[in-house]
Protein backbone atom coordinates (compact mmCIF):
# COMPACT_ATOMS: atom_id res chain seq x y z
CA UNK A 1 -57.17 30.48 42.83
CA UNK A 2 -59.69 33.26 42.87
CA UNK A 3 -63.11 33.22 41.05
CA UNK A 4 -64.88 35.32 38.63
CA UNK A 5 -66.49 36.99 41.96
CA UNK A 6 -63.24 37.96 43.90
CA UNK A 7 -61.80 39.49 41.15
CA UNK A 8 -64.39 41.60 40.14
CA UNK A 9 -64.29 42.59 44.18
CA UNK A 10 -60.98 43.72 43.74
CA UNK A 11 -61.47 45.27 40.79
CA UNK A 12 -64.43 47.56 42.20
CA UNK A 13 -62.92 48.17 45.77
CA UNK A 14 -59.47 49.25 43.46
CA UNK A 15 -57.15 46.21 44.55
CA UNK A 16 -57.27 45.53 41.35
CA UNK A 17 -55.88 47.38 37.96
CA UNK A 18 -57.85 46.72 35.04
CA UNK A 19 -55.14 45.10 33.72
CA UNK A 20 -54.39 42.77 36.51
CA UNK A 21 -58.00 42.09 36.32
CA UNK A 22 -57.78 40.98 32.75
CA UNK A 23 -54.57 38.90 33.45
CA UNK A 24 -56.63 37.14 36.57
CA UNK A 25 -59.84 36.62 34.41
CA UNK A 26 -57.80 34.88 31.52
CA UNK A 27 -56.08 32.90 34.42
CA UNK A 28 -59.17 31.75 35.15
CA UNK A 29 -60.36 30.80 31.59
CA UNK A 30 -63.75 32.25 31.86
CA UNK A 31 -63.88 33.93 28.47
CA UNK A 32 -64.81 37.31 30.07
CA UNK A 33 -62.80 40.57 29.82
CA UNK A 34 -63.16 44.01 31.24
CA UNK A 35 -62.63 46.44 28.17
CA UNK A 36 -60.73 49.61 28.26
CA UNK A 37 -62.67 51.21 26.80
CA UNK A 38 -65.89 50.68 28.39
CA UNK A 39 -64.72 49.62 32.01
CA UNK A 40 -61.95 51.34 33.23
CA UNK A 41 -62.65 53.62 36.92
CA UNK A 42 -60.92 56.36 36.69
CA UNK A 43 -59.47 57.54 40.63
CA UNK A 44 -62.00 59.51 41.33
CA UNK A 45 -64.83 57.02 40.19
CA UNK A 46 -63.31 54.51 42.58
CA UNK A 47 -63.24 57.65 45.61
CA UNK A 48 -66.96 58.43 45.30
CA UNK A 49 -67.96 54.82 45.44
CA UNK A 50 -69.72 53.67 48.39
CA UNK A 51 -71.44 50.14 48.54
CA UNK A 52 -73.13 51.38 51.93
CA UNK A 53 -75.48 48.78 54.66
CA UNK A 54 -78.05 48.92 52.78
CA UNK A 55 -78.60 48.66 48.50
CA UNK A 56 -80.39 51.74 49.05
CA UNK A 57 -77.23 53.26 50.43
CA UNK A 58 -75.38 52.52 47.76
CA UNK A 59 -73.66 55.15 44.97
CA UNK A 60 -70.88 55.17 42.47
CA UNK A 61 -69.89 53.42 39.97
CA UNK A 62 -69.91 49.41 39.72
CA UNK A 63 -69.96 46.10 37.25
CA UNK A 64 -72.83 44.87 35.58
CA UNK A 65 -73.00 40.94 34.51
CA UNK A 66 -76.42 40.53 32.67
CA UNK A 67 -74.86 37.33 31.14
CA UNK A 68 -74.43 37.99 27.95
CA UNK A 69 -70.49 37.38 28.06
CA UNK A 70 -69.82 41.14 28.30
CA UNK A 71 -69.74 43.64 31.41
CA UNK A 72 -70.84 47.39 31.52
CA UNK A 73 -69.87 50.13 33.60
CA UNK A 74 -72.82 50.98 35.24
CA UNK A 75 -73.65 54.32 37.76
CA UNK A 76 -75.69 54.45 40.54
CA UNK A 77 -77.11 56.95 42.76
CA UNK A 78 -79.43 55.86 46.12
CA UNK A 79 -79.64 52.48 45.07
CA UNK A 80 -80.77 52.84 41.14
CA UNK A 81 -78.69 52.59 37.81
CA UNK A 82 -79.01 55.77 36.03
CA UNK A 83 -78.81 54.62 32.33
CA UNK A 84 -79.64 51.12 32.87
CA UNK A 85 -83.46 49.21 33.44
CA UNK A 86 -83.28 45.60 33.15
CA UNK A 87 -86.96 44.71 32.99
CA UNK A 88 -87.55 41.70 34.37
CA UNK A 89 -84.25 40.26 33.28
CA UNK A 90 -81.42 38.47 36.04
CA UNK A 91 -78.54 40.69 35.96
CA UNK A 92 -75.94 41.64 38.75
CA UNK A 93 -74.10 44.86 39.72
CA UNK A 94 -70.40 44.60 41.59
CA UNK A 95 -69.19 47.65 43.18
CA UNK A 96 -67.68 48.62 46.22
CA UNK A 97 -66.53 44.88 46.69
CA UNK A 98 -70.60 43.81 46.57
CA UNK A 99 -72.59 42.03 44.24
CA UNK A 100 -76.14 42.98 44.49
CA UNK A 101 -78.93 42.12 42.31
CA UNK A 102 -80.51 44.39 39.86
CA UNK A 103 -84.09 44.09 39.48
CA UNK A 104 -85.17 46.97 36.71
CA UNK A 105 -83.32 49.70 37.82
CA UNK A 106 -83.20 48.97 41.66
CA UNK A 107 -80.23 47.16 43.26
CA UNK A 108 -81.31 44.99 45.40
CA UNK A 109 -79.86 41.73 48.42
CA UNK A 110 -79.59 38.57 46.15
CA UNK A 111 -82.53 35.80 46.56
């Protein structure tokens, strides 16, 4: 069985649908669903997005988990959420089949 993790992989390196997604995190029971409306790539989100070697490297779209039982469609550009500073709060980006830690607006290698 897969975890939360690996399916949000597939999901951001476009293994996944949105729906299969969905079907895989009720499977799992973790209470968490990707909404239509507010998560859904399109093609060419899922084309321009590059996790890169470094965070820096990084742009595209991605995932964000600042658990609070929902996830947001985040994009970044060299490493930085556009719309999105988290302060000083733990939250976690997924794109490109990575999960990298946002600290304010900077992704970042996990601690």
């Amino acid at each position: 069985m897969k975890t939360l993790e690996e399916v949000l992989y597939d999901y951001t390196r476009g293994e996944k649908t949105l729906e299969e997604a969905n079907k895989a995190l009720k499977e799992l029971g973790c209470g968490l669903t990707l909404d239509p409306t507010r998560n859904l790539f399109s093609a060419r989100e899922l084309l321009e997005t590059r996790a890169g070697e470094t965070p820096d490297e990084a742009n595209g779209w991605g995932i964000l988990d600042h658990g609070v039982g929902s996830l947001e469609k985040v994009h970044v550009v060299n490493g930085r959420t556009v719309d999105v500073d988290m302060g000083q709060e733990s939250a976690y980006v997924y794109m490109a089949g990575k999960r990298y830690r946002l600290r304010g607006d900077v992704l970042t290698e996990e601690d």
